[in-house]
C-alpha atoms as a PDB file:
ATOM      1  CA  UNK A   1      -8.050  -5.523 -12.030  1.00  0.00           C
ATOM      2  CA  UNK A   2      -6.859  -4.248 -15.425  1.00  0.00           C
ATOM      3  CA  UNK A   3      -6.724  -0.682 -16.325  1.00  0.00           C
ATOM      4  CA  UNK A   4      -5.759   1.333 -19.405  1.00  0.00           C
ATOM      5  CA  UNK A   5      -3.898   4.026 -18.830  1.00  0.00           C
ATOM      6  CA  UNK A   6      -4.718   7.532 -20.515  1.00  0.00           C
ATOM      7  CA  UNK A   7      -2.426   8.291 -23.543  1.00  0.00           C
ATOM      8  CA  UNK A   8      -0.021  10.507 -21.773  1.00  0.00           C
ATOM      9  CA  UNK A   9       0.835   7.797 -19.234  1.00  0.00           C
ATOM     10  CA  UNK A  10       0.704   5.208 -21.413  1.00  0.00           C
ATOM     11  CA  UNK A  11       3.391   7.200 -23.938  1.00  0.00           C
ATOM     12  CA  UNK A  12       5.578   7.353 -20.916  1.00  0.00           C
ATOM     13  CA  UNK A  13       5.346   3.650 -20.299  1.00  0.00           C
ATOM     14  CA  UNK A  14       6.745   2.765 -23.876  1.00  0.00           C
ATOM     15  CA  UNK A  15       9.539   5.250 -23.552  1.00  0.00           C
ATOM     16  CA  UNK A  16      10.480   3.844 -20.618  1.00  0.00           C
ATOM     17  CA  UNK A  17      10.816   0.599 -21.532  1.00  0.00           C
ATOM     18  CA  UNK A  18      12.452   1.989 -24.728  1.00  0.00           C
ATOM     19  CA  UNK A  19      15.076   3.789 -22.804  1.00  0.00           C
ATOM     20  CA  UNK A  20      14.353   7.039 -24.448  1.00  0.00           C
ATOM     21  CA  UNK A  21      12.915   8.078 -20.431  1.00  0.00           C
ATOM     22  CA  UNK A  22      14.236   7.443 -17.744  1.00  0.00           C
ATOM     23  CA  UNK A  23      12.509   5.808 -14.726  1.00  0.00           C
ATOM     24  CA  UNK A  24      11.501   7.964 -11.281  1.00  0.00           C
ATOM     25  CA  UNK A  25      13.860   6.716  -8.335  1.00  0.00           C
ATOM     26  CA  UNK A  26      11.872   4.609  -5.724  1.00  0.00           C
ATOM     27  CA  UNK A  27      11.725   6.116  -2.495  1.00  0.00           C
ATOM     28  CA  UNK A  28      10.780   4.102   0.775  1.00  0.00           C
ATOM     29  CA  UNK A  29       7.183   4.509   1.988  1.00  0.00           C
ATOM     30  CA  UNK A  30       5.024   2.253   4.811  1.00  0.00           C
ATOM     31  CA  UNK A  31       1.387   1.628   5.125  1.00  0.00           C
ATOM     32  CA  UNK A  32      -0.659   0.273   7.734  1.00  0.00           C
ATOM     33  CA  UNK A  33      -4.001  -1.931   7.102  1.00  0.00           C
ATOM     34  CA  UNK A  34      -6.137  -0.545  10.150  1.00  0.00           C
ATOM     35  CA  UNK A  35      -8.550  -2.980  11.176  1.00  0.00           C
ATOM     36  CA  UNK A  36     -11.435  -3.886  13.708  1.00  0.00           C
ATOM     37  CA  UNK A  37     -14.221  -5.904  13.845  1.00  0.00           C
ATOM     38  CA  UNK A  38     -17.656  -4.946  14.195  1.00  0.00           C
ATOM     39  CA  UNK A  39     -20.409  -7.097  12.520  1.00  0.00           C
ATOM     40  CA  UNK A  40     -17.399  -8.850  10.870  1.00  0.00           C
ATOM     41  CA  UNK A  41     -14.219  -6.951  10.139  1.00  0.00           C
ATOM     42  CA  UNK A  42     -13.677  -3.808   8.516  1.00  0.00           C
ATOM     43  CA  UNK A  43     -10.836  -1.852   6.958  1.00  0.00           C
ATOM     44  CA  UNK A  44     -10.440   1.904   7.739  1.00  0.00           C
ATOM     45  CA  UNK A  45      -9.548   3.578   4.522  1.00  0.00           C
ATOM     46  CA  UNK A  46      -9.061   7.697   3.810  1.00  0.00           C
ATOM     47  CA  UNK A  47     -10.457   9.445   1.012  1.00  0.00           C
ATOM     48  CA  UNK A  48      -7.000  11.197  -0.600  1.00  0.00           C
ATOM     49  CA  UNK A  49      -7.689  15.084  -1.976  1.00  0.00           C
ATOM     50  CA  UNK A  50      -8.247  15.055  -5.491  1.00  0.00           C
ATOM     51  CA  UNK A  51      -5.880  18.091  -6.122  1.00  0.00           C
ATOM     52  CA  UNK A  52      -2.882  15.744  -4.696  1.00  0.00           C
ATOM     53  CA  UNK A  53      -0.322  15.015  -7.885  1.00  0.00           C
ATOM     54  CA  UNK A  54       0.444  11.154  -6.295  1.00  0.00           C
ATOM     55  CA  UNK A  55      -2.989   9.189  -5.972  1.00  0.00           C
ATOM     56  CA  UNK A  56      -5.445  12.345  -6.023  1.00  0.00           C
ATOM     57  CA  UNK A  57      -9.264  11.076  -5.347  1.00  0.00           C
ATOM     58  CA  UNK A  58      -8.375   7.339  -4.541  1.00  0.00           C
ATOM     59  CA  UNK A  59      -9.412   5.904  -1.216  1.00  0.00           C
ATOM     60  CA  UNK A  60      -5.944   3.867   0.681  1.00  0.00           C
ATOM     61  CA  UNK A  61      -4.880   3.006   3.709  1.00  0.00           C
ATOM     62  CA  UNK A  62      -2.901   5.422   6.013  1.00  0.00           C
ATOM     63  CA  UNK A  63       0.906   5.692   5.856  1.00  0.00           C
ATOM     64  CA  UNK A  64       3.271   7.794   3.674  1.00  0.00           C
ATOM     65  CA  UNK A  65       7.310   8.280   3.152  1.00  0.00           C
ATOM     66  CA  UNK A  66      10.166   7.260   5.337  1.00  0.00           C
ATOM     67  CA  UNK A  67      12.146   9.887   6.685  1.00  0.00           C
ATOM     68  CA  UNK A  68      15.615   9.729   7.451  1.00  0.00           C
ATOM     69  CA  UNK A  69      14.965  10.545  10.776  1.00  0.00           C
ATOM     70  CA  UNK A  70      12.778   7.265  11.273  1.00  0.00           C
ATOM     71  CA  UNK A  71      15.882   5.304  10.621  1.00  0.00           C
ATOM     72  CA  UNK A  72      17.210   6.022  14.216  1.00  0.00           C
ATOM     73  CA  UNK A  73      14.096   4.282  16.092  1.00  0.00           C
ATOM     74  CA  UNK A  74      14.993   2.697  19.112  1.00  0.00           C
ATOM     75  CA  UNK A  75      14.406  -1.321  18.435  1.00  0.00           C
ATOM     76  CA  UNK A  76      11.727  -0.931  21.993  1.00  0.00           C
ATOM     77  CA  UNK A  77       9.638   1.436  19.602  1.00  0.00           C
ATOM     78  CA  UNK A  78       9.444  -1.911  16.897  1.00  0.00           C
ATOM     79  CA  UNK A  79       7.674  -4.517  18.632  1.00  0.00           C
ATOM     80  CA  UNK A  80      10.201  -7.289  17.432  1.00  0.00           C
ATOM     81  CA  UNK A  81      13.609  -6.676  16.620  1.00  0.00           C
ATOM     82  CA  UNK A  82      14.538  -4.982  13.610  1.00  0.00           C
ATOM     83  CA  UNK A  83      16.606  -8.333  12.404  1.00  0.00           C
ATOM     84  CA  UNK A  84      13.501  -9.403  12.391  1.00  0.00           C
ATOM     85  CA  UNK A  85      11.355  -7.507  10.954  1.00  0.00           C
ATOM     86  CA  UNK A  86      14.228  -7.437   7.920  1.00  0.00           C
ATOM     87  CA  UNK A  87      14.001 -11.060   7.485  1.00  0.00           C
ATOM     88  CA  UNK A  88      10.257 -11.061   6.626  1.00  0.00           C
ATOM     89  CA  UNK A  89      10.460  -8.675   4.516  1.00  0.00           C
ATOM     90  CA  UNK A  90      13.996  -9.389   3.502  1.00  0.00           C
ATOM     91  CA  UNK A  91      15.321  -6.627   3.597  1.00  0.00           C
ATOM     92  CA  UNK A  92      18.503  -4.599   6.037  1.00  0.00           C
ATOM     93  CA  UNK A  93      18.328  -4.026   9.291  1.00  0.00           C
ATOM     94  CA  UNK A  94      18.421  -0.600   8.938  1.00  0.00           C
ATOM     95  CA  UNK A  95      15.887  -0.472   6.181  1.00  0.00           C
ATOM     96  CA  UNK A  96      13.509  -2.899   8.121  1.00  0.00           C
ATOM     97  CA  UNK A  97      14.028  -0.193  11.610  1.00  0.00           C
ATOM     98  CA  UNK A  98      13.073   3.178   9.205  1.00  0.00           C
ATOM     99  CA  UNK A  99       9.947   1.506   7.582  1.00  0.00           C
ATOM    100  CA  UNK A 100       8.554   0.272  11.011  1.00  0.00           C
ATOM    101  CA  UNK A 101       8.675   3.649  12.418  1.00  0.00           C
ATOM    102  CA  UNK A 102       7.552   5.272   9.650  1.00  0.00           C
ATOM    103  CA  UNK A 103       4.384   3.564   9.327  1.00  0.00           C
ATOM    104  CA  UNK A 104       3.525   4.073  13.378  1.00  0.00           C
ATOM    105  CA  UNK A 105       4.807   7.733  12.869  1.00  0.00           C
ATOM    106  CA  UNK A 106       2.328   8.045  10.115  1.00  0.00           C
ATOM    107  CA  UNK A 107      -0.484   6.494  11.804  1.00  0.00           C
ATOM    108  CA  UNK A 108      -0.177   8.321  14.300  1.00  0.00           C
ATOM    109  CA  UNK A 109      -0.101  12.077  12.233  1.00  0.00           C
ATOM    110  CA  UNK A 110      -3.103  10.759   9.791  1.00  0.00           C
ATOM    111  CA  UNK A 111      -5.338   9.209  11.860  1.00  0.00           C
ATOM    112  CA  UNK A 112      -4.361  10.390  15.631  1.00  0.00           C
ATOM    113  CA  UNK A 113      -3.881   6.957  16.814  1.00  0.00           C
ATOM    114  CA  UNK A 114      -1.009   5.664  18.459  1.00  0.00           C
ATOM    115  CA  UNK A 115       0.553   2.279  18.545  1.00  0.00           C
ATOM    116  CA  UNK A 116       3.775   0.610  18.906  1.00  0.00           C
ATOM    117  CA  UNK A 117       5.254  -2.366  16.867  1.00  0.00           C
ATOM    118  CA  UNK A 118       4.036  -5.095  18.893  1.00  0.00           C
ATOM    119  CA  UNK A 119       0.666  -4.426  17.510  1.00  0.00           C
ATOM    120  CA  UNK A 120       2.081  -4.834  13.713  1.00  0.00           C
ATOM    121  CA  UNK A 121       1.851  -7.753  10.949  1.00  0.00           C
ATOM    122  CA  UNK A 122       3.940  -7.682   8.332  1.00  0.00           C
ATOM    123  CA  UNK A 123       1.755  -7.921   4.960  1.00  0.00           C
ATOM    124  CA  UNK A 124       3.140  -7.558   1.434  1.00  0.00           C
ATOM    125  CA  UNK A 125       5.533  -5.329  -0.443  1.00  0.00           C
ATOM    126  CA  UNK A 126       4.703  -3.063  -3.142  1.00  0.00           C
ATOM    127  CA  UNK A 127       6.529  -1.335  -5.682  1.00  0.00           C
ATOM    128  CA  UNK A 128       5.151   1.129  -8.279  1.00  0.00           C
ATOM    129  CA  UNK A 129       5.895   0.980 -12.226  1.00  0.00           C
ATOM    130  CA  UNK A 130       8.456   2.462 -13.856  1.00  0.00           C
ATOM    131  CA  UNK A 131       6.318   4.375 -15.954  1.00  0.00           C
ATOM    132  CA  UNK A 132       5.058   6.655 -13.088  1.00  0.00           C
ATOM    133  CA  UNK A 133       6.570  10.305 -12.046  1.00  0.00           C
ATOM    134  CA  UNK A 134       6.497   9.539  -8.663  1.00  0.00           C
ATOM    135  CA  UNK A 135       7.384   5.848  -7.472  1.00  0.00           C
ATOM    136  CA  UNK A 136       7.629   4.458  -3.720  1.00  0.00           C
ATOM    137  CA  UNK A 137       8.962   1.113  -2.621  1.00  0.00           C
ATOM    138  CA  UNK A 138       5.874   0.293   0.075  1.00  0.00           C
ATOM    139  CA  UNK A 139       5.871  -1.813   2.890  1.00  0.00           C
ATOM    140  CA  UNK A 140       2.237  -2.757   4.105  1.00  0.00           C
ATOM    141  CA  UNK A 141       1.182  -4.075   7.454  1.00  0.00           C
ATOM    142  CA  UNK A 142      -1.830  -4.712   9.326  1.00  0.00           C
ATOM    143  CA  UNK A 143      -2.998  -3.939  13.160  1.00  0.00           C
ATOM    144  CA  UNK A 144      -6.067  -4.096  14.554  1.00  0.00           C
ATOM    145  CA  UNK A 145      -7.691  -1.027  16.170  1.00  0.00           C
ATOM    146  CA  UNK A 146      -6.583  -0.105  19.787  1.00  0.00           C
ATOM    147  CA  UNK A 147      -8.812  -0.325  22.553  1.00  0.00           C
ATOM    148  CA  UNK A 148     -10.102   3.201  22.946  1.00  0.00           C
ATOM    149  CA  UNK A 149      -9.169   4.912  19.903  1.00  0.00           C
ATOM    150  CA  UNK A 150     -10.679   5.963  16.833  1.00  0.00           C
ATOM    151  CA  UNK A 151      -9.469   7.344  13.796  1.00  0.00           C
ATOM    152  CA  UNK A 152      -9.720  10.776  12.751  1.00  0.00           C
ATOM    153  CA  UNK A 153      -8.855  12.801   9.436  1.00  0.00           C
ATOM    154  CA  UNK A 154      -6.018  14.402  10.541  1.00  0.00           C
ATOM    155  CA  UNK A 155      -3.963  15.321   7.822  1.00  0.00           C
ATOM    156  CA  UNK A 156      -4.250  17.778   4.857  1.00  0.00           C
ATOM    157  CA  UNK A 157      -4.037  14.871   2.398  1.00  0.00           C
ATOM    158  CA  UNK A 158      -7.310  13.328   3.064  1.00  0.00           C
ATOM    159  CA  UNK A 159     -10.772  14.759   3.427  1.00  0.00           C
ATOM    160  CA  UNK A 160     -12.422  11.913   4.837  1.00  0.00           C
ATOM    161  CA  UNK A 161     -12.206   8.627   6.317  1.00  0.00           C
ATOM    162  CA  UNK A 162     -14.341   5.229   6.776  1.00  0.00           C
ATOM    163  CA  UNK A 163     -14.735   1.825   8.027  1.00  0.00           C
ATOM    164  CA  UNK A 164     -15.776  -0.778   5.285  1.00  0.00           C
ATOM    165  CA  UNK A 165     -16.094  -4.163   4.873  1.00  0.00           C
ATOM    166  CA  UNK A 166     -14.073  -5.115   2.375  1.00  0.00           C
ATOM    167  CA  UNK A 167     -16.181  -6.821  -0.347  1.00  0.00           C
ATOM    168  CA  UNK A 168     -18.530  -3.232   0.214  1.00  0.00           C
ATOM    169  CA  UNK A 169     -15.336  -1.337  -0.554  1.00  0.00           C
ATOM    170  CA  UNK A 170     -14.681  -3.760  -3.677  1.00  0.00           C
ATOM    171  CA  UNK A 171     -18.075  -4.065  -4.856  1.00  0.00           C
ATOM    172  CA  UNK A 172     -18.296  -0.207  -4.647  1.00  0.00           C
ATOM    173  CA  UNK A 173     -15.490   0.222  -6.495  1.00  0.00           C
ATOM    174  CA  UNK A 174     -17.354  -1.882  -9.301  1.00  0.00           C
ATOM    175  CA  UNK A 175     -19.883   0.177  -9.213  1.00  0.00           C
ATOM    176  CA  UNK A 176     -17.236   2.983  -9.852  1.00  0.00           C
ATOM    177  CA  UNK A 177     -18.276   4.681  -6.766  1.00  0.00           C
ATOM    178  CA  UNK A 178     -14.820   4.521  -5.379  1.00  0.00           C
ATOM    179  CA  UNK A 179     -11.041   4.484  -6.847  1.00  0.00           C
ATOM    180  CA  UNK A 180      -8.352   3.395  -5.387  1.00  0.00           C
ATOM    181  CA  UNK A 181      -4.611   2.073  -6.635  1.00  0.00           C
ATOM    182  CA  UNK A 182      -4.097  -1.850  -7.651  1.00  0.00           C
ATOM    183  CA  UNK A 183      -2.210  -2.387  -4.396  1.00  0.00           C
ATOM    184  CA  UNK A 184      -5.019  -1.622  -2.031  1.00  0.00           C
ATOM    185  CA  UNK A 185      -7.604  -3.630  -4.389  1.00  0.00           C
ATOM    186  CA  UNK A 186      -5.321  -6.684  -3.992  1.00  0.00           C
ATOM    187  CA  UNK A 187      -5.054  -6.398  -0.767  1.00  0.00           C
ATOM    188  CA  UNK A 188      -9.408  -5.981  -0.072  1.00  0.00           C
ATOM    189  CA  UNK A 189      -9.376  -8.877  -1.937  1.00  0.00           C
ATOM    190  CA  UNK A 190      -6.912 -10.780   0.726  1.00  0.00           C
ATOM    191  CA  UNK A 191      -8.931  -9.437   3.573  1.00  0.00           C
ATOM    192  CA  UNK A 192     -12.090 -10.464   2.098  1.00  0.00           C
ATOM    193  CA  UNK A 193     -10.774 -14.227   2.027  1.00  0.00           C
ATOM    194  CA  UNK A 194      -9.821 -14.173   5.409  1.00  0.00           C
ATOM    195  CA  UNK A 195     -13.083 -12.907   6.286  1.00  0.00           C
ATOM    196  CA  UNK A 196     -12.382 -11.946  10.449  1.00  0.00           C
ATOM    197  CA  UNK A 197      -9.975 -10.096  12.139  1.00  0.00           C
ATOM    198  CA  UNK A 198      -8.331 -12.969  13.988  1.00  0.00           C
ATOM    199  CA  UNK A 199      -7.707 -14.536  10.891  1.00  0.00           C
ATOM    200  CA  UNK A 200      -6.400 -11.608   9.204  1.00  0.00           C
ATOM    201  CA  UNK A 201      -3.507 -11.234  11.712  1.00  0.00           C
ATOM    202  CA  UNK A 202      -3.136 -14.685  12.459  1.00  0.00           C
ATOM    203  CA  UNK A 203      -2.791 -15.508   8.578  1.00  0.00           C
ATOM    204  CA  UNK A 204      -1.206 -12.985   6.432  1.00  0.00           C
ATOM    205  CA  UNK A 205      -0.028 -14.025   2.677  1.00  0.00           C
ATOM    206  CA  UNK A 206       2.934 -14.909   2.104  1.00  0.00           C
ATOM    207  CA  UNK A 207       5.566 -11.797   2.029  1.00  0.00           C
ATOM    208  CA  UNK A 208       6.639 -11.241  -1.774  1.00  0.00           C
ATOM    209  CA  UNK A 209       7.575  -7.910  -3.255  1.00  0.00           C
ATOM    210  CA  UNK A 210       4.778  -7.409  -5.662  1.00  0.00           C
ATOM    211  CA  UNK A 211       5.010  -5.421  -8.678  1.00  0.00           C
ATOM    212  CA  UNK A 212       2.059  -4.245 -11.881  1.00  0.00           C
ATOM    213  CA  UNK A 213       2.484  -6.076 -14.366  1.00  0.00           C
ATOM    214  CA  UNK A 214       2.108  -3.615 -17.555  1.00  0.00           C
ATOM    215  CA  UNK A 215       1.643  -4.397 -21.359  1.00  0.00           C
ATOM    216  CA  UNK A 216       0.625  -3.196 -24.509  1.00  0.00           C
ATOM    217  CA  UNK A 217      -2.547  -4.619 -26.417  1.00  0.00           C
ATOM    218  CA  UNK A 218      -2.760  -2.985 -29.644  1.00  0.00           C
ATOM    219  CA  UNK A 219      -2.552   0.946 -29.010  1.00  0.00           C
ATOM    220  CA  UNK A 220      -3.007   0.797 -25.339  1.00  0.00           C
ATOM    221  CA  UNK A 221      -0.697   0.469 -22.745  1.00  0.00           C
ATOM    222  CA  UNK A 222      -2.489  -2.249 -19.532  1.00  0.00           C
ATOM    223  CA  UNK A 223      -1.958  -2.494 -16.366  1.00  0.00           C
ATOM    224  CA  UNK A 224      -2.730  -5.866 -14.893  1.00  0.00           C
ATOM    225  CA  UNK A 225      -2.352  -7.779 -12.097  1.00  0.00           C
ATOM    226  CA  UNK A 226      -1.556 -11.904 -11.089  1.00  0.00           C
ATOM    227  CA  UNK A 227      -4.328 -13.426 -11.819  1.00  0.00           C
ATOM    228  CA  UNK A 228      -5.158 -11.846 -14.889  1.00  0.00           C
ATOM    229  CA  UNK A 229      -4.203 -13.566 -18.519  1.00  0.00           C
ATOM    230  CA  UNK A 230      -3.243  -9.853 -19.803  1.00  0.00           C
ATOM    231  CA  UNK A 231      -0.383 -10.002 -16.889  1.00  0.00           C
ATOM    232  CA  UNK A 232       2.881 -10.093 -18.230  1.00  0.00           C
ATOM    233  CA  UNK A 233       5.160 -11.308 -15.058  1.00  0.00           C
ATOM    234  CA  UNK A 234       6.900  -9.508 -12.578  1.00  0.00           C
ATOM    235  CA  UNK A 235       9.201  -6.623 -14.920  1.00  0.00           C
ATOM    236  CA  UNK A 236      12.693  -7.485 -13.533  1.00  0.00           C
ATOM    237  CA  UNK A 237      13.236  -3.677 -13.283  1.00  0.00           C
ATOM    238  CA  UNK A 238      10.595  -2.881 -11.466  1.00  0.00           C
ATOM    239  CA  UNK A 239      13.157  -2.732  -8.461  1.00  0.00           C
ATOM    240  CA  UNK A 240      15.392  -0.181  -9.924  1.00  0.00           C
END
């Protein structure tokens, strides 16, 4: 995936990484890959608002910020312990505890269905440029569906949600039929190798903290992402 951002953005990217700007903080956010499998597996994502300033009109996956509040779960809540969960995604204890009840506490107000910890796979990391106003450290996992639940749109931030397959979800966003952020294209494209559900939970990629790579190529500013020969490498202050 490589996109060019619109000239105000992209004039924001250059004087950030001219120091003329400085860069948003990064606040701590968790995300949860909902998945079942019917006729092969699918991926539930939400259709965001398109008035919304962060993400408006992209399709994701449920989840949102961490709350200060989240950082007193109890460590029964968390399915394993929060040492844990802070070693895979290497992290503290205390930051490990917040994220994991922030994503359930999430799922739970976005999509009405309730889990606890046990259910969760740690996926990947997540951190948005520098260039952006609003920027969130995310941690994604994935759980399958519950027995006996269904999502619903239950929040004012989406107006819609659906199961997909994920190559129909990527090949529709070729089509430009859908948008969604580089984060949850990458991680489609994961799910679509792994092709089942017991494979997807059984076999998640290797944790890393992943950041856009961003460039300029002539008068535009590109985003791009491993993979691609415009991608730059990881910016080592992405994490700042």
């Amino acid at each position: 995936m490589r996109i060019v951002l619109p000239p105000p953005l992209a004039e924001r990217a250059r004087a950030v990484r001219a120091g003329t700007e400085p860069a948003a903080p990064l606040r701590p956010a968790a995300t949860v890959v909902l998945l079942r499998d019917v006729d092969g597996l699918e991926v539930y994502l939400q259709h965001r608002h398109r008035r919304l300033s962060f993400a408006g009109g992209v399709y994701a996956f449920p989840g949102g910020r961490v709350d200060p509040a989240d950082a007193r779960a109890a460590d029964a809540s968390l399915g394993l312990p929060a040492q844990e969960w802070a070693r895979r995604f290497e992290s503290s204890v205390d930051e490990a505890r917040a994220h994991v009840a922030a994503v359930l506490r999430e799922l739970e107000e976005e999509t009405g269905v309730a889990m606890d910890g046990h259910a969760l796979v740690g996926w990947s990391r997540w951190v948005t440029p520098r260039f952006e106003r609003r920027r969130f450290d995310t941690w994604f996992f994935a759980a399958a569906l519950p027995g006996g639940q269904e999502p619903r749109v239950a929040t004012s931030e989406s107006h819609a949600g659906r199961w997909m397959h994920p190559l129909d979800a990527l090949r529709a966003l070729d089509r430009a039929e859908m948008a969604m952020l580089p984060p949850t294209w990458w991680t489609l494209r994961e799910l679509a190798e792994r092709g089942t559900l017991a494979r997807a939970l059984a076999d998640p990629p290797a944790m890393r903290r992943h950041t856009v790579g961003w460039t300029t190529d002539g008068e535009d500013v590109v985003m791009a992402l491993p993979g691609d020969p415009a991608y730059p490498g990881d910016d080592p202050l992405e994490g700042t």
